[in-house]
N, C-alpha and C. Protein backbone atom coordinates (compact mmCIF):
# COMPACT_ATOMS: atom_id res chain seq x y z
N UNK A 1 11.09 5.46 21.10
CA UNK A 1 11.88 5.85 19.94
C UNK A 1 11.78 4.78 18.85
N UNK A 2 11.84 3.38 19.13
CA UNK A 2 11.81 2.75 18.44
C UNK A 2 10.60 2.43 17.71
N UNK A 3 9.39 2.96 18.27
CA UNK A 3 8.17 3.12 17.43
C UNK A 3 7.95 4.04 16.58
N UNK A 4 8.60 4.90 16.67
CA UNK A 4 8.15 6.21 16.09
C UNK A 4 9.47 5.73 14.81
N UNK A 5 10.54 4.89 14.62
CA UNK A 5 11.21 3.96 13.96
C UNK A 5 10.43 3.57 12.98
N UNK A 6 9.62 2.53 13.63
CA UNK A 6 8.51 1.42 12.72
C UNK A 6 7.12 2.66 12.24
N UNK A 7 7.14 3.54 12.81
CA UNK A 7 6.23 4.43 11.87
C UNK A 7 6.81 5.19 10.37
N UNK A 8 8.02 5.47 11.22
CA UNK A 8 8.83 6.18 9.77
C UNK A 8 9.12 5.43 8.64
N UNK A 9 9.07 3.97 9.41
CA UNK A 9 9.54 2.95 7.62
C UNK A 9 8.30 2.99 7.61
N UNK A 10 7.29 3.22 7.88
CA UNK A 10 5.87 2.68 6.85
C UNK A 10 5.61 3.45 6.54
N UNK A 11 6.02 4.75 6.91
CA UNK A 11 5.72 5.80 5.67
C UNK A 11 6.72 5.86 4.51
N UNK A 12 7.86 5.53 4.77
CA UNK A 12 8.50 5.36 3.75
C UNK A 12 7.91 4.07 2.92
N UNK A 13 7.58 2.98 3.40
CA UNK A 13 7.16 1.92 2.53
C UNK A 13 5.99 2.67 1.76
N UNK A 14 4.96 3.75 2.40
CA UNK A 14 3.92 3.63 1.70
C UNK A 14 4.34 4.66 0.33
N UNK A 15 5.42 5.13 0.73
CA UNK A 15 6.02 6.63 -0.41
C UNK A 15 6.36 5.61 -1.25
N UNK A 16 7.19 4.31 -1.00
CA UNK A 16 7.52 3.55 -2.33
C UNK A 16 6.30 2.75 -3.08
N UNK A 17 5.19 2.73 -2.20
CA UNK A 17 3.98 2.17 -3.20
C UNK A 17 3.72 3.20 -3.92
N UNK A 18 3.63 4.74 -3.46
CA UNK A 18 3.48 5.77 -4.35
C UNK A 18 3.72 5.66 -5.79
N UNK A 19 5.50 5.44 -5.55
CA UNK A 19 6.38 6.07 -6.30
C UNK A 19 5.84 4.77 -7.53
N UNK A 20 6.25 3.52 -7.15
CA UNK A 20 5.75 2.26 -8.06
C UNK A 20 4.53 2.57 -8.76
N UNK A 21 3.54 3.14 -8.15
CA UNK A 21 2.47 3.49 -9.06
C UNK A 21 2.89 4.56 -10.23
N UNK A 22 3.65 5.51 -9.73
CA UNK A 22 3.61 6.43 -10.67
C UNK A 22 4.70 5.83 -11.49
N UNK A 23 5.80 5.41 -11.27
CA UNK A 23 6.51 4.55 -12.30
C UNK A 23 5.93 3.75 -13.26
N UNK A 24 4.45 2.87 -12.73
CA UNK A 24 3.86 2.12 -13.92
C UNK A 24 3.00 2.90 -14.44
N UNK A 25 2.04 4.20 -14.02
CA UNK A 25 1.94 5.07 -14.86
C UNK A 25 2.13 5.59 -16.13
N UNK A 26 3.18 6.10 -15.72
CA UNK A 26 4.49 6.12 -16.64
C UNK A 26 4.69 5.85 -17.85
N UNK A 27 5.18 4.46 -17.14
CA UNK A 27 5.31 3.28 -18.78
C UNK A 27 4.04 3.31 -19.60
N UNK A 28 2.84 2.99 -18.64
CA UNK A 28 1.83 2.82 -19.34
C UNK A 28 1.81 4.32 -20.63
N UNK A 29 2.22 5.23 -20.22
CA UNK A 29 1.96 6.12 -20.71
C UNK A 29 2.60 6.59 -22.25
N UNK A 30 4.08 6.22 -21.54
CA UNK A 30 5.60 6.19 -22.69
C UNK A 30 5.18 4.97 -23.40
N UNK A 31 4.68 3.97 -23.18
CA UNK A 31 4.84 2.50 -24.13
C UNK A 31 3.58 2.92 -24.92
N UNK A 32 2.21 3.78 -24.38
CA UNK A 32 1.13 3.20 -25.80
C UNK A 32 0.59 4.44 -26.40
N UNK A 33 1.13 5.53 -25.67
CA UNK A 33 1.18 7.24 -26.09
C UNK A 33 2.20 7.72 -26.90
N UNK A 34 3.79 7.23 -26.55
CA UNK A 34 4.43 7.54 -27.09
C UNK A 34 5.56 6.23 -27.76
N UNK A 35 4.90 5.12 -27.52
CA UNK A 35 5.81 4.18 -28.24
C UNK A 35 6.68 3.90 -27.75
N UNK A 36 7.32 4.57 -26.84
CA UNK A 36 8.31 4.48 -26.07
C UNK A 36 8.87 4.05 -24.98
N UNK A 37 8.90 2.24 -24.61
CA UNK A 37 8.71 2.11 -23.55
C UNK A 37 9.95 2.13 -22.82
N UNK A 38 10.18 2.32 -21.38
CA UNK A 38 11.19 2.29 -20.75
C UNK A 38 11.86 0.95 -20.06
N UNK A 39 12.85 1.30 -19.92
CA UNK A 39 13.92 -0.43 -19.63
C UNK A 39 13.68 -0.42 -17.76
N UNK A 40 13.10 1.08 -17.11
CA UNK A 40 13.28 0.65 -16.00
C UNK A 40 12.19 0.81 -15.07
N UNK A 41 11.16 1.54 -15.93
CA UNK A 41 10.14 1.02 -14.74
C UNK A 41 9.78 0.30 -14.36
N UNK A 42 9.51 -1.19 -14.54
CA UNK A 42 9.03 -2.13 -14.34
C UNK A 42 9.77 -2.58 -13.32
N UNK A 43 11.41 -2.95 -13.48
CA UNK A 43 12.13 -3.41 -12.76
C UNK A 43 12.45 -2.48 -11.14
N UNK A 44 12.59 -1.28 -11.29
CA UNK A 44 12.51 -0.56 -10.09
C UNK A 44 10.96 -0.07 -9.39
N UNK A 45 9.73 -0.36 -10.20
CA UNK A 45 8.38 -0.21 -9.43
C UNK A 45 9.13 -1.65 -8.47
N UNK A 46 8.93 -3.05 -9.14
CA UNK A 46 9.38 -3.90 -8.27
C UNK A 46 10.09 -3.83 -6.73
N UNK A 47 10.82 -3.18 -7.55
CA UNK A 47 12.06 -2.56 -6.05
C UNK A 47 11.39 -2.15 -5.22
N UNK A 48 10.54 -0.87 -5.43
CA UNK A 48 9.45 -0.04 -4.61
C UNK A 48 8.78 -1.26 -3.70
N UNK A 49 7.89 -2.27 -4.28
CA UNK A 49 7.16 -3.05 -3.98
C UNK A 49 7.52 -3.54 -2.55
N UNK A 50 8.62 -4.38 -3.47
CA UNK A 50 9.70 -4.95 -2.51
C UNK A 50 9.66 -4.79 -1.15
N UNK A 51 10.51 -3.58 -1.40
CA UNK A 51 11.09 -2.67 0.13
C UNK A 51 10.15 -2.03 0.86
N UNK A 52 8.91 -1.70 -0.18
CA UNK A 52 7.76 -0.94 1.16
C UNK A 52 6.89 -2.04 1.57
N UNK A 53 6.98 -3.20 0.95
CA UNK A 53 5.74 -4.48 1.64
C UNK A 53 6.95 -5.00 2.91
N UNK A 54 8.09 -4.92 2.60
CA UNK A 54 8.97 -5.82 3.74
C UNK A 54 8.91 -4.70 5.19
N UNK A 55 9.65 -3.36 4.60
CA UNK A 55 9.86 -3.11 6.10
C UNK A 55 8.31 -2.05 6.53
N UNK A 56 7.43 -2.34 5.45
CA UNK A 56 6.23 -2.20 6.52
C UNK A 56 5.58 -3.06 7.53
N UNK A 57 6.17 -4.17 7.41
CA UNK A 57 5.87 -5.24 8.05
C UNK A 57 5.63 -5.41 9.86
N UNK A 58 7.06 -4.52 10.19
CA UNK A 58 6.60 -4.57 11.77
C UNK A 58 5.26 -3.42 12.16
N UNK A 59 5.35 -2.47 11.08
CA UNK A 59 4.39 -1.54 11.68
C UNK A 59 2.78 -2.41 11.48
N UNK A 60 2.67 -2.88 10.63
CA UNK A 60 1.55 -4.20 10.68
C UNK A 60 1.28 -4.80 11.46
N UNK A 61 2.24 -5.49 12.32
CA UNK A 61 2.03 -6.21 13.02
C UNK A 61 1.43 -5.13 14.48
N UNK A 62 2.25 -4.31 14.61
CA UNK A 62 2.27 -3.76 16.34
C UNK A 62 0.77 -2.53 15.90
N UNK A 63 0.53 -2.39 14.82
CA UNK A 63 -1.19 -1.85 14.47
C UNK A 63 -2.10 -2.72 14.12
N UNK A 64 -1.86 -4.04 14.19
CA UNK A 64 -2.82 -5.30 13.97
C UNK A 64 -3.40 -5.16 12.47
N UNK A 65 -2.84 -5.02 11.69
CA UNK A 65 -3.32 -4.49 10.33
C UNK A 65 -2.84 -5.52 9.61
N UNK A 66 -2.58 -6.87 10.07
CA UNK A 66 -2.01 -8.20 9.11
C UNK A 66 -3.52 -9.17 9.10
N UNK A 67 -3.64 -10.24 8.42
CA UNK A 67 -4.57 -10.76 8.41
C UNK A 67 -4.92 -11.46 10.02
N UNK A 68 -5.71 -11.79 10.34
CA UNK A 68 -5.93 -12.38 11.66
C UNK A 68 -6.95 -13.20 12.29
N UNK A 69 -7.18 -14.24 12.08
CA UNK A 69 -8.63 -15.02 12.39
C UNK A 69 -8.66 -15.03 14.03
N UNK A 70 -9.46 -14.18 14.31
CA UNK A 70 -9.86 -14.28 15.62
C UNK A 70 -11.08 -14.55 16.18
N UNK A 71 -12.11 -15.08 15.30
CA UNK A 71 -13.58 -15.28 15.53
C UNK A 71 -13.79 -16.22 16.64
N UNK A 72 -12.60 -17.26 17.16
CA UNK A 72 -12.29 -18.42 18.15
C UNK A 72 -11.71 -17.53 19.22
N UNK A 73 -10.39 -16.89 19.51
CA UNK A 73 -9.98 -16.55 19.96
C UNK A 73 -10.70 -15.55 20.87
N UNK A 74 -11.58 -14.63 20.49
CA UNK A 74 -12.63 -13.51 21.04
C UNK A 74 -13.46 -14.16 22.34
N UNK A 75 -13.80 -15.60 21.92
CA UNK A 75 -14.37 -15.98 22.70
C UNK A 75 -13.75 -17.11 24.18
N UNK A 76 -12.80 -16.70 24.08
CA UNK A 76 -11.77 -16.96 25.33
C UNK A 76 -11.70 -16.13 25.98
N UNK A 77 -11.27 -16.53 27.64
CA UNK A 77 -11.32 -15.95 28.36
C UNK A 77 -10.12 -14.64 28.23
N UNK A 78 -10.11 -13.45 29.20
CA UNK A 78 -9.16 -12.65 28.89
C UNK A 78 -7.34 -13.03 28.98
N UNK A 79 -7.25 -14.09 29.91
CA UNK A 79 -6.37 -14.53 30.50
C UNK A 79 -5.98 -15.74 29.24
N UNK A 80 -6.87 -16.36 28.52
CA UNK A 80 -6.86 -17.15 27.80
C UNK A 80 -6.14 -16.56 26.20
N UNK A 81 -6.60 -15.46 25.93
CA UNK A 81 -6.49 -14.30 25.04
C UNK A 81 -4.79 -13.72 24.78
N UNK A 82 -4.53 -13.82 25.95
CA UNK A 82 -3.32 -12.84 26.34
C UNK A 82 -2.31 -14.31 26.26
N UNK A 83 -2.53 -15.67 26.40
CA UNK A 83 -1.43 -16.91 26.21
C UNK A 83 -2.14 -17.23 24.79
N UNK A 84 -2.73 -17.42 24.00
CA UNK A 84 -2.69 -17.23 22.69
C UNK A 84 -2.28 -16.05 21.77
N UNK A 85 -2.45 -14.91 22.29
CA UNK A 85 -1.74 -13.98 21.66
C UNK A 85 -0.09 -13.77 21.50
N UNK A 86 0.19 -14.59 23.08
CA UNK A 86 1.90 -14.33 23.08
C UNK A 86 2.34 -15.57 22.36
N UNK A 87 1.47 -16.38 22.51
CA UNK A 87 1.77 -17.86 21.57
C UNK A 87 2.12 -17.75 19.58
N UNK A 88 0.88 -16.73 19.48
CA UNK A 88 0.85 -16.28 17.95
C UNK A 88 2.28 -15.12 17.71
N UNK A 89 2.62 -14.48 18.97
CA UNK A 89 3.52 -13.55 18.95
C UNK A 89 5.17 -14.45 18.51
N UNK A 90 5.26 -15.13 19.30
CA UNK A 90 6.22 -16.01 19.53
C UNK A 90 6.56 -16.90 18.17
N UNK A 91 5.46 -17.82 17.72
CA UNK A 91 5.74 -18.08 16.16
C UNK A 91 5.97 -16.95 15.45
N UNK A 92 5.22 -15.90 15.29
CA UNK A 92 5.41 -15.35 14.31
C UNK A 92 7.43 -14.75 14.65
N UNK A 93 7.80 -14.28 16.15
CA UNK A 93 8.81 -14.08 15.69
C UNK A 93 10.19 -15.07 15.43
N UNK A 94 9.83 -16.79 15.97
CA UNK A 94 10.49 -17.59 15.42
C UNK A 94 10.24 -17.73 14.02
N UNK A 95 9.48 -17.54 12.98
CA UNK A 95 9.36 -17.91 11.75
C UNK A 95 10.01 -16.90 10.98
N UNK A 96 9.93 -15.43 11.66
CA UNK A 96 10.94 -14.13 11.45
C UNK A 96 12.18 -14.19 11.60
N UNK A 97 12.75 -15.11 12.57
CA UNK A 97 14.18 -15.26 12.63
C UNK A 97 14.72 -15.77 11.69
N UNK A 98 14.26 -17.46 11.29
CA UNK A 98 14.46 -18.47 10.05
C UNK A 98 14.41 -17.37 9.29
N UNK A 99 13.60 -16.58 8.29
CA UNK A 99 13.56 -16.03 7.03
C UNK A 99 15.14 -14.66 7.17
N UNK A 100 14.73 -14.13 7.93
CA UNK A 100 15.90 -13.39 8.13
C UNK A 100 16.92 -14.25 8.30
N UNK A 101 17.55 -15.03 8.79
CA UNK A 101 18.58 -15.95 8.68
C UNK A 101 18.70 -16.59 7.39
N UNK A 102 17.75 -16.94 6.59
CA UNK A 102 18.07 -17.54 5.62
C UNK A 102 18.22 -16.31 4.45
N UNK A 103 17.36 -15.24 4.61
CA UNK A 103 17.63 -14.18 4.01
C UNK A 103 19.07 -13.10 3.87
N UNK A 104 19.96 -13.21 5.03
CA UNK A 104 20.82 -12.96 4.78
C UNK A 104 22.05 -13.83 4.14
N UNK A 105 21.59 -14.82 4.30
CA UNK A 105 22.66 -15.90 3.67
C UNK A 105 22.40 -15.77 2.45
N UNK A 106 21.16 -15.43 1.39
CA UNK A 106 20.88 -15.17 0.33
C UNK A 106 21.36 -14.25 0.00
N UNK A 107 21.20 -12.71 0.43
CA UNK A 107 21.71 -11.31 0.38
C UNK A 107 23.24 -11.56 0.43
N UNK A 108 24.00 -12.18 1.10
CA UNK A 108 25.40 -12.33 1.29
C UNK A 108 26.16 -12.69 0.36
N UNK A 109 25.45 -13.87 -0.06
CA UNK A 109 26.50 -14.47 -1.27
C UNK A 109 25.66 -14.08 -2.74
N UNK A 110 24.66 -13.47 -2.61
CA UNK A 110 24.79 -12.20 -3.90
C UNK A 110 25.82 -11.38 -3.83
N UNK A 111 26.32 -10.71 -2.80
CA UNK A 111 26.61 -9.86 -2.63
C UNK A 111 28.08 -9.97 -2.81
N UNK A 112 28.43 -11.56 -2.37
CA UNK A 112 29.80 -11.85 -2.56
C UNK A 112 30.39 -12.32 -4.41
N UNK A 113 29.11 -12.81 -4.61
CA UNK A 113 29.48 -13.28 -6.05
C UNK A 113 29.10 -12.20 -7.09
N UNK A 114 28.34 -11.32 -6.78
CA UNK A 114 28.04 -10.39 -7.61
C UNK A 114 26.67 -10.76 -8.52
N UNK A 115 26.21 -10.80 -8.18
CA UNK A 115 24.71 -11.18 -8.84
C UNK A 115 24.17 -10.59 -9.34
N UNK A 116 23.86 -10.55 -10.88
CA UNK A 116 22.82 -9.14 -10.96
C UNK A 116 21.50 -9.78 -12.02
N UNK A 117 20.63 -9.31 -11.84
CA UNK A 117 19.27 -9.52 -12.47
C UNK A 117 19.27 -9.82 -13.43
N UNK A 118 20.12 -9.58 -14.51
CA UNK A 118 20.37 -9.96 -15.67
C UNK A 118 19.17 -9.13 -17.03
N UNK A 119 18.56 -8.11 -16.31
CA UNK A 119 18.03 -7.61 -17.20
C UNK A 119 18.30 -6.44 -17.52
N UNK A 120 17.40 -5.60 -18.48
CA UNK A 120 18.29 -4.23 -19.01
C UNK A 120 18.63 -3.67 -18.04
N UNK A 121 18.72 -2.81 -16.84
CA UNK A 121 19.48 -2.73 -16.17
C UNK A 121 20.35 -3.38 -15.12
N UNK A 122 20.02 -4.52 -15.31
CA UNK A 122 21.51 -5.47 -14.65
C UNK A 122 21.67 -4.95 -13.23
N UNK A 123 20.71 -4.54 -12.41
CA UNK A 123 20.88 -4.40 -10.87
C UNK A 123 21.50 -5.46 -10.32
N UNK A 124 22.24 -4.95 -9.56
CA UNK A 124 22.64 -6.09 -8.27
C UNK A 124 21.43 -7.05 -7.90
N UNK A 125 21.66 -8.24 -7.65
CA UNK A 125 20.18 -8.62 -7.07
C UNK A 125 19.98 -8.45 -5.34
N UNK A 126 20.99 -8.40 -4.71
CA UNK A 126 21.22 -7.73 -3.66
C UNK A 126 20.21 -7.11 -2.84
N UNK A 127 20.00 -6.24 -3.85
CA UNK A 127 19.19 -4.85 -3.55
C UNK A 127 17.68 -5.41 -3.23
N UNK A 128 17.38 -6.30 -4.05
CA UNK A 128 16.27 -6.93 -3.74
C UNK A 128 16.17 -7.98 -2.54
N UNK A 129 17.06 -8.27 -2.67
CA UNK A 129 17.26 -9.64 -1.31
C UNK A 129 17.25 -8.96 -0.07
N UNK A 130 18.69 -7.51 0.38
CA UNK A 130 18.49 -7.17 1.68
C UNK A 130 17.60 -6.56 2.70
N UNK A 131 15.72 -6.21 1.40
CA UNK A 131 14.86 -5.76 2.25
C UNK A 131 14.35 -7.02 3.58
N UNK A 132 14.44 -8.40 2.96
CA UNK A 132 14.07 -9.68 3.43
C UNK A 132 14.57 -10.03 4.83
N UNK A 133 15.71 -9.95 4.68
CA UNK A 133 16.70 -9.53 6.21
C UNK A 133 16.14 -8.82 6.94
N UNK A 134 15.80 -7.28 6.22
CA UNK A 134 15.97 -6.58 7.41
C UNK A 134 14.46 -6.71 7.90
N UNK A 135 13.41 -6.53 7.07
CA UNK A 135 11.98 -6.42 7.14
C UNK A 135 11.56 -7.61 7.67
N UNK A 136 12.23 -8.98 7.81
CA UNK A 136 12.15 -10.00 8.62
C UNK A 136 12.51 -9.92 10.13
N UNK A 137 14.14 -9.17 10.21
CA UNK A 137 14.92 -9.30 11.71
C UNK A 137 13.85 -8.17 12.34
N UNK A 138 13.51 -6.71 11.48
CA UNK A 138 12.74 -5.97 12.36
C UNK A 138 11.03 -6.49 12.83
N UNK A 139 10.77 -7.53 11.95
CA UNK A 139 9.60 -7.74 12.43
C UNK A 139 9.75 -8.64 13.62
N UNK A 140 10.76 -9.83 13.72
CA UNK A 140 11.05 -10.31 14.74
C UNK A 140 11.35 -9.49 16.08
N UNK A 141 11.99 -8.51 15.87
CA UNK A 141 12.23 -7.25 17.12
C UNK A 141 10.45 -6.84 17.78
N UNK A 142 9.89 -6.58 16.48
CA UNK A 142 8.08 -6.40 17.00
C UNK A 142 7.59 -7.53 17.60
N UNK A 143 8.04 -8.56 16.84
CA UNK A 143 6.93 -9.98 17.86
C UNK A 143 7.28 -9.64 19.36
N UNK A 144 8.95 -9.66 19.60
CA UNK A 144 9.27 -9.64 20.90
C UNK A 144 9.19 -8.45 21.99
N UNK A 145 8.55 -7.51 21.26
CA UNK A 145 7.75 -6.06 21.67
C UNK A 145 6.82 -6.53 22.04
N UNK A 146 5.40 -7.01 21.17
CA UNK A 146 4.41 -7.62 20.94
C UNK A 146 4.37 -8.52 22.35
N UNK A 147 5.25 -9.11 22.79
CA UNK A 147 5.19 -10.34 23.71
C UNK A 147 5.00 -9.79 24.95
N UNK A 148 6.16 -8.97 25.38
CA UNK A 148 6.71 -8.10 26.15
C UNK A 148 5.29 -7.24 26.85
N UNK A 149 4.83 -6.64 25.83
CA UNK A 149 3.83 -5.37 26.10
C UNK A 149 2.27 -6.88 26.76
N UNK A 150 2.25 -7.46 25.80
CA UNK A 150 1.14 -8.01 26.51
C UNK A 150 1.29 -8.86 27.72
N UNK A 151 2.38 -9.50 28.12
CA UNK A 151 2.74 -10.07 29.20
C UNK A 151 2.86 -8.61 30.45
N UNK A 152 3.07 -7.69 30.27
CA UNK A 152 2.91 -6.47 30.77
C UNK A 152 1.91 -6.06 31.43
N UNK A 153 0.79 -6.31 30.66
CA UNK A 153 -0.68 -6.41 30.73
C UNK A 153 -1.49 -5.20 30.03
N UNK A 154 -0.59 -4.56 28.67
CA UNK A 154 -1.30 -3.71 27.62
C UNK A 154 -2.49 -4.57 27.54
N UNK A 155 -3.42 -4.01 26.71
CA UNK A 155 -4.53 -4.44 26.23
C UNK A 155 -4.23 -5.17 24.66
N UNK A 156 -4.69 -6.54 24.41
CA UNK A 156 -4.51 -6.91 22.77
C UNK A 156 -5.12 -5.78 22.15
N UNK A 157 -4.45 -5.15 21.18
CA UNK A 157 -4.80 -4.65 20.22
C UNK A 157 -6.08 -5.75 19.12
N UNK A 158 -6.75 -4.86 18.85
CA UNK A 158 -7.99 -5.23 18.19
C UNK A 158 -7.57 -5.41 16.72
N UNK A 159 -6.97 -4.60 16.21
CA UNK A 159 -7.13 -4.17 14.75
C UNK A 159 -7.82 -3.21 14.39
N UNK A 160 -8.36 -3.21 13.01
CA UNK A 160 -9.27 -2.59 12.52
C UNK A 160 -10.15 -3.16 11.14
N UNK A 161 -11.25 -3.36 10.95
CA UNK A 161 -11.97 -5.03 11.00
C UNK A 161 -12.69 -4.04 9.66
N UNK A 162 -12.25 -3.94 8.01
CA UNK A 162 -12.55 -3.25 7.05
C UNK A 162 -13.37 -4.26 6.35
């Protein structure tokens, strides 16, 4: 269940790269077609950005679709493979905890003081901060999937090598 979770936010992340495109579209279109540019595409494509690069994040990881130098690693043994992989698993989800920890302490006291962007639409900044939290704590939930499954004795996922 919880995969089919991390599939549904990356389709939602990828609907908000959509949407950001067609928002700068848009502008492009209203600012040199019609003179008219708008106060909010720019600032909510951002948003889009935001929120579909963060909580696509665990689905990245558990489809190997993040960057990955493995040209060393390949050539280890299988047993060798599987304690570097849980090793890379393991930082990555201690370095996920810190950001999410420090990310909600950011998100919080926006949230307490009222923070807002300060531009024409004056968003909360909030909104931008709590993808960081969550797209951090859920990727940390994947490392420790990630760990789990290969100590198990799944097969490392390969990637896909474009």
């Amino acid at each position: 269940m919880y995969d089919r979770f991390i599939v549904a936010l990356a389709w939602i992340g990828a609907l908000l790269f959509v949407a950001a495109g067609l928002m700068l579209s848009w502008e492009v279109v209203a600012r040199y077609f019609f003179v008219r540019p708008t106060i909010w595409a720019s600032e909510l494509s951002q948003l889009c950005l935001i929120w579909g690069s963060l909580i696509g994040m665990p689905w990245a990881l558990t489809a190997r679709r993040h960057i990955a130098v493995d040209a060393v690693t390949r050539l280890c043994s299988p047993n060798m493979q599987r304690g570097l992989e849980i090793l890379a698993m393991a930082v990555v989800g201690a370095f996920s905890v810190v950001v999410a920890w420090k990310g909600y302490g950011i998100f919080f006291e926006s949230l307490e003081r009222g923070r807002t962007t300060g531009s024409m639409l004056d968003l909360p900044t909030w909104i931008s901060e709590l993808p960081v939290f969550i797209g951090f704590a859920l990727l940390a939930i994947q490392s420790v999937i990630e760990i789990v499954r290969v100590a198990m004795g799944r097969e490392i996922p390969q990637g896909v090598h474009e």
